[in-house]
Protein backbone atom coordinates (compact mmCIF):
# COMPACT_ATOMS: atom_id res chain seq x y z
CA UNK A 1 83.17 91.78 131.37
CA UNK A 2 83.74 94.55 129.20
CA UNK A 3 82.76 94.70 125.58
CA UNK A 4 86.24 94.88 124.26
CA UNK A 5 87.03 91.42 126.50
CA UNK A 6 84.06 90.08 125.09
CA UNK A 7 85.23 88.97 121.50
CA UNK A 8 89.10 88.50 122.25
CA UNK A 9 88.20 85.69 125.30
CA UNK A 10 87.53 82.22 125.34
CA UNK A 11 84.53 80.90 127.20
CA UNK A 12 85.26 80.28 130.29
CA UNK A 13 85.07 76.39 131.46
CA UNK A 14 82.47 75.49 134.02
CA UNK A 15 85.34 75.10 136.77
CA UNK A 16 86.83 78.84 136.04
CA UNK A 17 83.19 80.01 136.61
CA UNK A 18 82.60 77.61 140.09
CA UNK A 19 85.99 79.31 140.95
CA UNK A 20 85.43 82.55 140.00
CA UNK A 21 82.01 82.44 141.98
CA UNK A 22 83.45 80.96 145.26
CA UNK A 23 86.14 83.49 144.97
CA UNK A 24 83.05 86.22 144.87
CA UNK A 25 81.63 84.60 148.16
CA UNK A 26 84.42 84.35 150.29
CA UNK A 27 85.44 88.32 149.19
CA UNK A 28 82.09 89.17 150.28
CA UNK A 29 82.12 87.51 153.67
CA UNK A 30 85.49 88.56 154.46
CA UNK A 31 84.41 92.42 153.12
CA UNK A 32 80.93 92.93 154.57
CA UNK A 33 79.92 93.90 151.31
CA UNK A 34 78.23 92.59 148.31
CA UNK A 35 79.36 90.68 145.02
CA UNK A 36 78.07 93.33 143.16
CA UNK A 37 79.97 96.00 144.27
CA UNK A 38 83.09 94.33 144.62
CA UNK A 39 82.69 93.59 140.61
CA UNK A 40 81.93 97.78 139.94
CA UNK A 41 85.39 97.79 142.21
CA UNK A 42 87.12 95.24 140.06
CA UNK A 43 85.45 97.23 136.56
CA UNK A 44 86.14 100.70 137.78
CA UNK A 45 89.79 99.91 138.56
CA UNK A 46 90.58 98.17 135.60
CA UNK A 47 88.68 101.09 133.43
CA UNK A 48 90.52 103.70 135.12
CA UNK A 49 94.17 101.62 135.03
CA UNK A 50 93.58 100.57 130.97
CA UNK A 51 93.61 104.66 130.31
CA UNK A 52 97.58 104.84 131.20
CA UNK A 53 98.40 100.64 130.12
CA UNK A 54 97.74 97.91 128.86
CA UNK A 55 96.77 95.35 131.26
CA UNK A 56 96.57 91.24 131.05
CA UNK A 57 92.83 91.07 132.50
CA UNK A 58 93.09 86.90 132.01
CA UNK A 59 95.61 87.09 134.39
CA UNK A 60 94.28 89.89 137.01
CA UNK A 61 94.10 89.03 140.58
CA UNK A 62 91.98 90.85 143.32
CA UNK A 63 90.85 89.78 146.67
CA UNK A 64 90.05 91.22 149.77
CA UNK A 65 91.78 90.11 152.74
CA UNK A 66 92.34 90.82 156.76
CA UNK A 67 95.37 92.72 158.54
CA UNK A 68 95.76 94.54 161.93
CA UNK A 69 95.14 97.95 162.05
CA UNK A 70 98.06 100.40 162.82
CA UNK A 71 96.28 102.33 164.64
CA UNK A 72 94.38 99.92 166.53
CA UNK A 73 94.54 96.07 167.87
CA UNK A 74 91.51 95.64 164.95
CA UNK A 75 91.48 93.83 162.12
CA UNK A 76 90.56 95.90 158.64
CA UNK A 77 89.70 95.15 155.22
CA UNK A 78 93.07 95.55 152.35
CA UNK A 79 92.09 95.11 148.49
CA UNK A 80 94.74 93.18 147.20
CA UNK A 81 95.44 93.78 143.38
CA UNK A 82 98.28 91.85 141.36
CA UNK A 83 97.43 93.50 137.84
CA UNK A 84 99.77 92.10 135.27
CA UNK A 85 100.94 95.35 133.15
CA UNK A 86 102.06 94.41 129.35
CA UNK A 87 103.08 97.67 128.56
CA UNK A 88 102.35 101.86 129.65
CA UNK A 89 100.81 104.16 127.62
CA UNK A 90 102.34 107.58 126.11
CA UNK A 91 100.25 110.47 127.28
CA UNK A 92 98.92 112.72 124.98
CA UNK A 93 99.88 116.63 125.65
């Protein structure tokens, strides 16, 4: 959580937290990677999105799931993101 987040959120009720976490354990096992870094992921691309719009974070959805390879019969790890947008930015010149 961000410090920005921090005062305009509720507290999150023990059952959004249980969820959260089991949503951070099966990403992991399906990723090969840890919870950790998959939360950098989830901070670094909303950072990098909230320069160019404004984003519903309450709302933001990422998860990490299986599909076939193109190029191969193998299965790969896709980062799903469904990032609600309120509005874009102007950009500065």
């Amino acid at each position: 959580m961000d410090f920005s987040s921090f005062f305009s959120r509720k507290a999150p009720s023990t059952k959004d937290t249980a969820k959260d976490r089991l949503k951070l354990v099966l990403i992991h096992d399906r990723a090969n990677c840890s919870t950790q870094v998959l939360e950098m992921l989830k901070t670094d691309i909303i950072k990098v999105i909230s320069n160019y719009m404004d984003i519903d974070e309450d709302e933001l959805d990422m998860q990490i799931t299986q599909t076939s390879s193109e190029d191969s019969n193998k299965t790969v790890p896709v980062l799903y993101a469904n990032i609600p947008i309120k509005s874009i930015r102007k950009l500065q010149k």
